[in-house]
Protein backbone atom coordinates (compact mmCIF):
# COMPACT_ATOMS: atom_id res chain seq x y z
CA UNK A 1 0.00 0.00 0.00
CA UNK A 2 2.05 2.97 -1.34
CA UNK A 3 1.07 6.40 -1.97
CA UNK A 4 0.45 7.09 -5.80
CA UNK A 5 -1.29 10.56 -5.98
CA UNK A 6 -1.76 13.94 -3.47
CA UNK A 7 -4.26 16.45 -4.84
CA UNK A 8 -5.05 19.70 -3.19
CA UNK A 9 -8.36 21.50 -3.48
CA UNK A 10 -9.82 24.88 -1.62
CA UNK A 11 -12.87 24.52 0.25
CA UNK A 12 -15.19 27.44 1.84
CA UNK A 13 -17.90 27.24 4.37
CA UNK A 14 -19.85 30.18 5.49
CA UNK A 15 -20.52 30.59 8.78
CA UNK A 16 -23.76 31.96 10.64
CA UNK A 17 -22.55 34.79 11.83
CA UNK A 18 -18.87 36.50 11.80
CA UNK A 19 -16.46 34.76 14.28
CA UNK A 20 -14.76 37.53 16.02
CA UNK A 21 -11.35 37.47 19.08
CA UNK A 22 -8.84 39.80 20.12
CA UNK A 23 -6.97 38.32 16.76
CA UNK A 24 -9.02 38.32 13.63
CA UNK A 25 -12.62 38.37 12.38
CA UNK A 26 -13.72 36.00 9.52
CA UNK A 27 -17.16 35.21 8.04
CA UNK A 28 -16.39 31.89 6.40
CA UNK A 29 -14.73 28.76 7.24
CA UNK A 30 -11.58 28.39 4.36
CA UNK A 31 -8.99 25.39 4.32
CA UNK A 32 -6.62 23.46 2.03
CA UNK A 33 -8.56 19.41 1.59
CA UNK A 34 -5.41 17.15 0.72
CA UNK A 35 -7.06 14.10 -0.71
CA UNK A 36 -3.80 11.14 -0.79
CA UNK A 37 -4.32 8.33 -2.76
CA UNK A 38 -3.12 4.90 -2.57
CA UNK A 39 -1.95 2.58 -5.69
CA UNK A 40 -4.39 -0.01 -4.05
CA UNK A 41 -7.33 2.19 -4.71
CA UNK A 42 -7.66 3.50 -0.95
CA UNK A 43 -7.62 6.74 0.08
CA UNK A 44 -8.37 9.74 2.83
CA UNK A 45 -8.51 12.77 3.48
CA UNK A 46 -6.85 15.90 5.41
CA UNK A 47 -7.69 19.21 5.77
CA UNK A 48 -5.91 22.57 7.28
CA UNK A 49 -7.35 25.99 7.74
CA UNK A 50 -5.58 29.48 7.02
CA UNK A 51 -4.88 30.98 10.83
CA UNK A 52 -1.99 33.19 9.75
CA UNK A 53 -2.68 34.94 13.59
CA UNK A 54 -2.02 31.97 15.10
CA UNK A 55 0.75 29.79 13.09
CA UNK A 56 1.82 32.27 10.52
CA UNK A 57 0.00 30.14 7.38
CA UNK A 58 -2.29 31.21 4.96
CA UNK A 59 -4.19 29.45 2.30
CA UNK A 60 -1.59 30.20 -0.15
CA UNK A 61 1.28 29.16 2.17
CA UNK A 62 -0.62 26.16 3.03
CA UNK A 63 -0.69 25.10 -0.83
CA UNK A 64 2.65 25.67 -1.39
CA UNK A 65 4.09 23.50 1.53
CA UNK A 66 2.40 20.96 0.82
CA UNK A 67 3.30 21.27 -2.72
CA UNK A 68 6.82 21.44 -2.02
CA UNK A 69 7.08 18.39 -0.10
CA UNK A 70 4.72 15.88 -2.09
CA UNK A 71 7.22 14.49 -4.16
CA UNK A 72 9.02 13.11 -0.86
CA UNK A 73 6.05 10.55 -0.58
CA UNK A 74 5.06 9.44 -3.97
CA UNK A 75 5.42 5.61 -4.02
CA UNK A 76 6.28 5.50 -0.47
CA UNK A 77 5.03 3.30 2.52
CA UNK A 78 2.44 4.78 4.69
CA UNK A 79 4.36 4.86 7.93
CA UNK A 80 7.52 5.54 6.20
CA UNK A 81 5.49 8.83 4.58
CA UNK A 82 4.55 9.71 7.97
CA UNK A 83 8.08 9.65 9.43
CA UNK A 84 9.42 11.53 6.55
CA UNK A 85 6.71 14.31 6.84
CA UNK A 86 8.37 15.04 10.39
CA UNK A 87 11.35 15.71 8.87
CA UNK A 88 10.73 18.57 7.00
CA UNK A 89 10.20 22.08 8.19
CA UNK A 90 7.21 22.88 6.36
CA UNK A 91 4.02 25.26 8.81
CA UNK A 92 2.12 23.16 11.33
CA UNK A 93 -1.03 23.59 9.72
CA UNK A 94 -0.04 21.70 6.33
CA UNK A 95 2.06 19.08 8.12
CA UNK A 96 -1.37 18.72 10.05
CA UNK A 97 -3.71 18.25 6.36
CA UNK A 98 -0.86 15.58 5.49
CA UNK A 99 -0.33 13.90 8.85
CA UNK A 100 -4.48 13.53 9.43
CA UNK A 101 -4.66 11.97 5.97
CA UNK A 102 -1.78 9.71 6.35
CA UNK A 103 -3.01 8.77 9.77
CA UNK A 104 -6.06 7.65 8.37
CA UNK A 105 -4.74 5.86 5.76
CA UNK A 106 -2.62 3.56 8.56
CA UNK A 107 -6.36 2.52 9.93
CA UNK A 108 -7.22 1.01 6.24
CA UNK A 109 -4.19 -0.65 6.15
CA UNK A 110 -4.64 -2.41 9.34
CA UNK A 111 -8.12 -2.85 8.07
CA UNK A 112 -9.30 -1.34 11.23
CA UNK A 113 -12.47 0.88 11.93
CA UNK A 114 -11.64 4.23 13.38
CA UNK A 115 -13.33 3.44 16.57
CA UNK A 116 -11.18 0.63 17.16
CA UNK A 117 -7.97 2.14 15.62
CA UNK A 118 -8.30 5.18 17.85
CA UNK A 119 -8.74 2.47 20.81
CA UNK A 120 -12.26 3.86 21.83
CA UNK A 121 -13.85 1.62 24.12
CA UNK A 122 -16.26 4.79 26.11
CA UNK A 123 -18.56 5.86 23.53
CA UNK A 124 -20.88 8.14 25.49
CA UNK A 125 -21.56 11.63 23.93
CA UNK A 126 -18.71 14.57 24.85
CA UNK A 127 -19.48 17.89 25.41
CA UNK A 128 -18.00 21.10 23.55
CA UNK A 129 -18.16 24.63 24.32
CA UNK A 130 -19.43 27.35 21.55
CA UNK A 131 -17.93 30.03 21.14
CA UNK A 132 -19.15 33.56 22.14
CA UNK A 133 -17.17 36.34 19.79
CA UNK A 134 -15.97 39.36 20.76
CA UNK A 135 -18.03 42.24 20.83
CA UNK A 136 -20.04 44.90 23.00
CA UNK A 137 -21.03 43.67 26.41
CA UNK A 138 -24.68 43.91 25.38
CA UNK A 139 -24.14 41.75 22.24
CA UNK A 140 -21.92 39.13 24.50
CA UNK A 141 -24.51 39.05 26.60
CA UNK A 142 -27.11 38.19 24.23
CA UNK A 143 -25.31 35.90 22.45
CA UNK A 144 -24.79 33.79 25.71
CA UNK A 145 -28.16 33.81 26.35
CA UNK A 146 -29.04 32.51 23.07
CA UNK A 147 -26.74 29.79 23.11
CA UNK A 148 -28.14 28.71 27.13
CA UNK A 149 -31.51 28.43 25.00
CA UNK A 150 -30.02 26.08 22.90
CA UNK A 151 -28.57 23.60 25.46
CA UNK A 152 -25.25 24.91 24.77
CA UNK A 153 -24.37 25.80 28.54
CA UNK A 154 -19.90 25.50 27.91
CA UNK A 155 -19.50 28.90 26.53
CA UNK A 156 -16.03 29.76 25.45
CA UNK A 157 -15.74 33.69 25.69
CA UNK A 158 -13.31 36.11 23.45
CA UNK A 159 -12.32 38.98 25.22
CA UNK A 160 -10.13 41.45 23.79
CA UNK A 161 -7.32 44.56 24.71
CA UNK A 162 -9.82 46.66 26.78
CA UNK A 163 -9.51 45.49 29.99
CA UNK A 164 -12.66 47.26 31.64
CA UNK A 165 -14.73 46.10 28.68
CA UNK A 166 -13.46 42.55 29.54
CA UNK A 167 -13.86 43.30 33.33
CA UNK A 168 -17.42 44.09 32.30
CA UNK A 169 -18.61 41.14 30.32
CA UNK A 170 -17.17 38.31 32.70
CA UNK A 171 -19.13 40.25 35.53
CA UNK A 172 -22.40 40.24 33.54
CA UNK A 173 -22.32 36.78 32.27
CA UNK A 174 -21.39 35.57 35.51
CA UNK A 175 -23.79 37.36 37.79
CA UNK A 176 -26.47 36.91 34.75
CA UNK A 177 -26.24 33.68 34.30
CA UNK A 178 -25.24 31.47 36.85
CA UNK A 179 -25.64 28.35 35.52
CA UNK A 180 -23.35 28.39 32.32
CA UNK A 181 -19.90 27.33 32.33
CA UNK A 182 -17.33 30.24 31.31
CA UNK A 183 -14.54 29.39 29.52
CA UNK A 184 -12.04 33.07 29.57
CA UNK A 185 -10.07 33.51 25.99
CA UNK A 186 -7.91 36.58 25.51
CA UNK A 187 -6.32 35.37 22.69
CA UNK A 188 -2.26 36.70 23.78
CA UNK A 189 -4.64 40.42 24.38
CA UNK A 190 -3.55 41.53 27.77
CA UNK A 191 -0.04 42.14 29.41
CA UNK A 192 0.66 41.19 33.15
CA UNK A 193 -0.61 43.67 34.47
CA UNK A 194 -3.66 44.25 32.93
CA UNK A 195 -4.38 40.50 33.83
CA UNK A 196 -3.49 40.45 37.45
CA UNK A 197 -6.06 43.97 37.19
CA UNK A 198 -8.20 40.97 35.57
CA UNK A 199 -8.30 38.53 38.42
CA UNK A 200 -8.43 40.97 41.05
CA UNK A 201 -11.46 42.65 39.75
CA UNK A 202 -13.14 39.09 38.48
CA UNK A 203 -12.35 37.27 42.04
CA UNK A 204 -15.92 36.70 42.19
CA UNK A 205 -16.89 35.72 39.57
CA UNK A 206 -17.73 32.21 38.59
CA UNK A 207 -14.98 30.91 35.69
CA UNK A 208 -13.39 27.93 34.84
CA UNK A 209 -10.03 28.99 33.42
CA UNK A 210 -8.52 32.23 31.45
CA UNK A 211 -6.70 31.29 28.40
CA UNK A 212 -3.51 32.40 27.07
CA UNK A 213 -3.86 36.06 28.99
CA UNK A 214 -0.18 37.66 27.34
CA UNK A 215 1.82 37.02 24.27
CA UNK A 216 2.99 33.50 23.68
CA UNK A 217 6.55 34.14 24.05
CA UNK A 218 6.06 35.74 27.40
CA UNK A 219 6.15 32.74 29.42
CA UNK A 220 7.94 34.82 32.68
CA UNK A 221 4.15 36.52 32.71
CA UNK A 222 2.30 33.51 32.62
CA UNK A 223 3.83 31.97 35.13
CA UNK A 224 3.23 35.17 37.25
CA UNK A 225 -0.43 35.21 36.43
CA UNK A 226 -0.74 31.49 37.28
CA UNK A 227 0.68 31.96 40.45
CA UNK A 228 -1.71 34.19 41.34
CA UNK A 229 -4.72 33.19 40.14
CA UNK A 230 -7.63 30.82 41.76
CA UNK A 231 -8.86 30.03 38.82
CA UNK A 232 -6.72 27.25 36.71
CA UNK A 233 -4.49 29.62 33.33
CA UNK A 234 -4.86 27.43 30.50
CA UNK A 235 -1.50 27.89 27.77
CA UNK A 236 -2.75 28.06 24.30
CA UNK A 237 -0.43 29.92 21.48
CA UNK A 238 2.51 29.46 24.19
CA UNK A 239 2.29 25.37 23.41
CA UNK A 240 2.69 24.04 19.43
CA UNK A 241 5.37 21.06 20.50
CA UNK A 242 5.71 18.64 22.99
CA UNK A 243 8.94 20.23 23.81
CA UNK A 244 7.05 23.81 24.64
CA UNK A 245 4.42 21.79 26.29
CA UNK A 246 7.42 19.81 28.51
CA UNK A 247 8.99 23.67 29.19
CA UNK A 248 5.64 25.08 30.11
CA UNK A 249 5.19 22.16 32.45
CA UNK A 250 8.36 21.50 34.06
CA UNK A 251 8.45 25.67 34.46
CA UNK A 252 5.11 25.69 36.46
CA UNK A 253 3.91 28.27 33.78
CA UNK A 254 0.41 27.23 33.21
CA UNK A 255 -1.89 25.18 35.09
CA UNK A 256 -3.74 23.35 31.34
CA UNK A 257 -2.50 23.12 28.05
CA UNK A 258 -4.63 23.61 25.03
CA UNK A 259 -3.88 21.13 21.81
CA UNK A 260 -4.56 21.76 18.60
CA UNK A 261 -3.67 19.93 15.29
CA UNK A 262 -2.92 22.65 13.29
CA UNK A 263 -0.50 23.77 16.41
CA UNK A 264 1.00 20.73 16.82
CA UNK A 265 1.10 19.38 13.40
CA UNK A 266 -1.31 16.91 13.25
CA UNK A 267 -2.87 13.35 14.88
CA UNK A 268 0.85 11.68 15.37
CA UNK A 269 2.01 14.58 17.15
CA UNK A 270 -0.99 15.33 19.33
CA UNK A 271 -1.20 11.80 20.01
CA UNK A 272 2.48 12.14 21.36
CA UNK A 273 1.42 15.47 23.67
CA UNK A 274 -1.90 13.77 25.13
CA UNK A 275 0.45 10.67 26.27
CA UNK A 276 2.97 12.79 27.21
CA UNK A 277 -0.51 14.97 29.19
CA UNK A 278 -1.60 11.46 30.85
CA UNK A 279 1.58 9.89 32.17
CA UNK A 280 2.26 13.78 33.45
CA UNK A 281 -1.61 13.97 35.10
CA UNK A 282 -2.28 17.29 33.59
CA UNK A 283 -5.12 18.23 32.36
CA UNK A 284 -5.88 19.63 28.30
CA UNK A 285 -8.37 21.61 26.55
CA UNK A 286 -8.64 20.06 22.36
CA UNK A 287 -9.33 22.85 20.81
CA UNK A 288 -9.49 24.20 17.03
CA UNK A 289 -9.30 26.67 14.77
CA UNK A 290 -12.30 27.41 12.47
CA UNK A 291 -11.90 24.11 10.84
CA UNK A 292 -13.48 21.58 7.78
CA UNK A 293 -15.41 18.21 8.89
CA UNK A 294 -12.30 16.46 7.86
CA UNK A 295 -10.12 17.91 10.56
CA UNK A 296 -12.89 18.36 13.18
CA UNK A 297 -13.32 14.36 12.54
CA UNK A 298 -9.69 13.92 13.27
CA UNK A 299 -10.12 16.17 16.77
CA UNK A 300 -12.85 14.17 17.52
CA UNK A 301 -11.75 11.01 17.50
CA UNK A 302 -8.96 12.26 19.74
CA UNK A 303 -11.71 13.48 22.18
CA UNK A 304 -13.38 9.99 22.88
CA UNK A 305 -9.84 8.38 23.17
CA UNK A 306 -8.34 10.68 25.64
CA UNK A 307 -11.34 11.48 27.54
CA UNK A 308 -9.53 10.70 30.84
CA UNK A 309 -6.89 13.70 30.06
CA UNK A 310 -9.05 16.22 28.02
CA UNK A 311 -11.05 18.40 30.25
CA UNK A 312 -12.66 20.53 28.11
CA UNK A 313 -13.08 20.25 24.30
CA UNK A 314 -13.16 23.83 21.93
CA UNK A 315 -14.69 21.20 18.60
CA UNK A 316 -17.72 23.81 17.91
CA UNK A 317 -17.06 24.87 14.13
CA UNK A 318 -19.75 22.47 12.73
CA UNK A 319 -22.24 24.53 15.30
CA UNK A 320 -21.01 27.84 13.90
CA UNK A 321 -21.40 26.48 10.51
CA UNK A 322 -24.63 27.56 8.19
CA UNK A 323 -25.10 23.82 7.34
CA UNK A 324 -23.70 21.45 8.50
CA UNK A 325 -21.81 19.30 5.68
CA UNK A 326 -22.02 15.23 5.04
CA UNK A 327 -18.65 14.35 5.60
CA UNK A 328 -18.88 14.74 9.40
CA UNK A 329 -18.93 11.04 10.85
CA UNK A 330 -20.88 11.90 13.83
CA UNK A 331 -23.64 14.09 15.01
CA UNK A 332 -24.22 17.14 16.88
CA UNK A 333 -27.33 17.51 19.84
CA UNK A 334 -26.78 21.13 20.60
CA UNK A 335 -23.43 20.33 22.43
CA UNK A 336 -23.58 17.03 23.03
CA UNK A 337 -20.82 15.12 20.08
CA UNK A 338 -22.45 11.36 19.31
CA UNK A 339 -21.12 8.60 17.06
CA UNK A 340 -23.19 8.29 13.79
C-alpha cells in the first residue's frame, strides 16, 4: 500500500454569523482538503485551515508546503510517509492536512475501523463549548443567552485589549447567568498587568479557566499570572510542541495546556502530547481553529480516546457552521458530540 497521488483543493464554508477574538474576524470557514491516494485504490482525506494569527499560514502558504514536499512521498510506505513528513520544516497547519490523511490511511491498512484504531472503548456523547465572539457587552450578553436556550451551557468567551470592557462582560455573564460554564479567551490580548487587574477585579466571579492572557513568548508573565490566580491559566499559542508543552510544564507556567492539530502538526504529534498529558496527570483543553469536517473528525476522534486527560473540548465549528456538511462522521445535539 504505497502512496500514488496527493491532490489539493480549496474549500469554503460560510458561517452563521462573523467569528470575532482579540486576533481576527472571519465570516467563512476556508482550508486546504489534501485528498492522498493509494496505488491499491484507498484513500483519505486531510484538511488545514488558514490561521496566519495563530501559526503564521495562509491558504496560499498552506498550498505551497504541501506542494513542495509531495514528491518526498510518492510511491512511499504509509508509515515511512509519515516519518518523513516530520522531517521537514514545512508550517504546522499543512504538516497537520498531510499527517491527518496519512493517519487515516494507517487505519485502512490495518483494516481497522476508526473506533477501534483510535482504541475507543467509552462511547458516550462529549461535550463542547461554543464560542461567544468578541463584541459589545450587550451583544456578548445576548449571544450567551441565546446559546443557554439552545442547550449549549460551555460557553467559550473572546475577550479582547480593553480590559474594563473585559472586566465588564465576565461580571455580567457571571452574575447573569449562573448556571453556564465560562470558559475566559484573551487570545495573547492583555499584558501582566492588565491580567493580574483581571483577576483581582473578576475574584468573584464564577470561571473555569482564562486562556492564554499575554503574548505566547512571554512565558515569565504567565507563570506570574498562574501563580496568582484561583482560577486554573490554561497555555494556548505558548504550546505548538511537545517540547514547549514539557517547558511550560516543568516551568510551572500554566496550570492546562490547550492542543490543537494545526498547532502541533497533526494526529501523530498530538497523540504524542496527550500521552505525554496522561503519564504527566495534567489536564488539556482540544481545541481548534475554524476548521473543515475532515479535521474536526480527526479532533474528535482524539476526544473519545483521551477522555480521561481532556477536560474541556473547543470542537464547535460544525455549530457555527450555516449547514452542516455530510462528511462529518458523527452528530451534533446542541453540544452534546455522538457517534453516527
Amino acid at each position: 500500500m504505497n502512496i500514488a497521488a496527493i491532490t489539493l483543493t480549496q474549500e469554503k464554508i460560510a458561517l452563521k454569523t462573523p467569528f470575532v477574538t482579540a486576533l481576527r474576524e472571519v465570516r467563512d470557514v476556508e482550508f486546504i482538503r489534501v485528498k492522498i491516494l493509494c496505488d491499491d485504490g484507498s484513500f483519505a482525506y486531510g484538511e488545514a485551515p488558514a490561521t496566519k494569527a495563530v501559526t503564521g499560514e495562509t491558504l496560499e502558504s498552506i498550498r505551497e508546503n504541501i506542494l513542495s514536499v509531495k514528491g518526498l512521498f510518492i510511491g512511499k510506505e504509509i508509515a515511512v510517509s509519515l516519518e518523513t513528513l516530520h522531517q521537514t520544516n514545512i508550517g504546522s497547519s499543512a504538516k497537520a492536512a498531510l499527517d491527518m490523511a496519512l493517519f487515516f490511511l494507517l487505519a485502512k491498512q490495518k483494516k481497522k475501523p476508526l473506533q477501534e484504531f483510535f482504541h475507543i472503548k467509552d462511547t458516550r456523547a462529549i461535550k463542547t463549548d461554543i464560542t461567544i465572539s468578541l463584541g459589545s457587552a450587550e451583544v456578548m450578553f445576548e449571544d450567551a443567552k441565546r446559546a443557554l436556550r439552545e442547550q449549549n451551557n460551555i460557553l467559550k468567551v473572546k475577550l479582547g485589549s480593553d480590559i474594563a470592557h473585559a472586566i465588564e462582560v465576565t461580571q455580567l455573564l457571571s452574575r447573569k447567568l449562573p448556571h453556564a460554564t465560562l470558559l475566559i479567551d484573551a487570545n495573547q490580548a492583555w499584558n501582566l498587568k492588565k491580567s493580574l487587574y483581571y483577576l483581582r477585579e473578576t475574584q468573584n466571579c464564577a470561571m473555569e479557566l482564562v486562556e492564554q492572557p499575554v503574548s505566547a513568548a512571554d512565558l515569565e508573565s504567565l507563570k506570574k499570572i498562574s501563580e496568582a490566580s484561583r482560577v486554573p491559566i490554561l497555555a494556548d499559542e505558548a504550546v505548538f510542541t511537545l517540547q514547549d508543552v514539557k517547558d511550560v510544564v516543568q516551568n510551572s507556567c500554566a496550570d492546562m495546556i490547550n492542543i490543537k492539530l494545526m498547532k502541533c502538526g497533526g494526529l501523530s504529534k498530538a497523540v504524542e502530547i496527550l500521552e505525554y498529558a496522561r503519564k504527566e496527570k495534567i489536564s488539556c483543553m482540544l481545541g481548534s481553529m475554524l476548521e473543515g469536517p475532515y479535521s474536526i473528525n480527526a479532533a474528535i476522534y482524539l476526544a473519545f480516546a483521551y477522555r480521561d486527560v481532556i477536560q474541556f473540548i473547543d470542537l464547535d465549528s460544525p455549530l457555527l457552521y450555516k449547514e452542516l456538511p455530510h462528511e462529518l462522521d458523527f452528530v451534533y445535539e446542541t453540544n452534546e458530540i455522538r457517534f453516527k
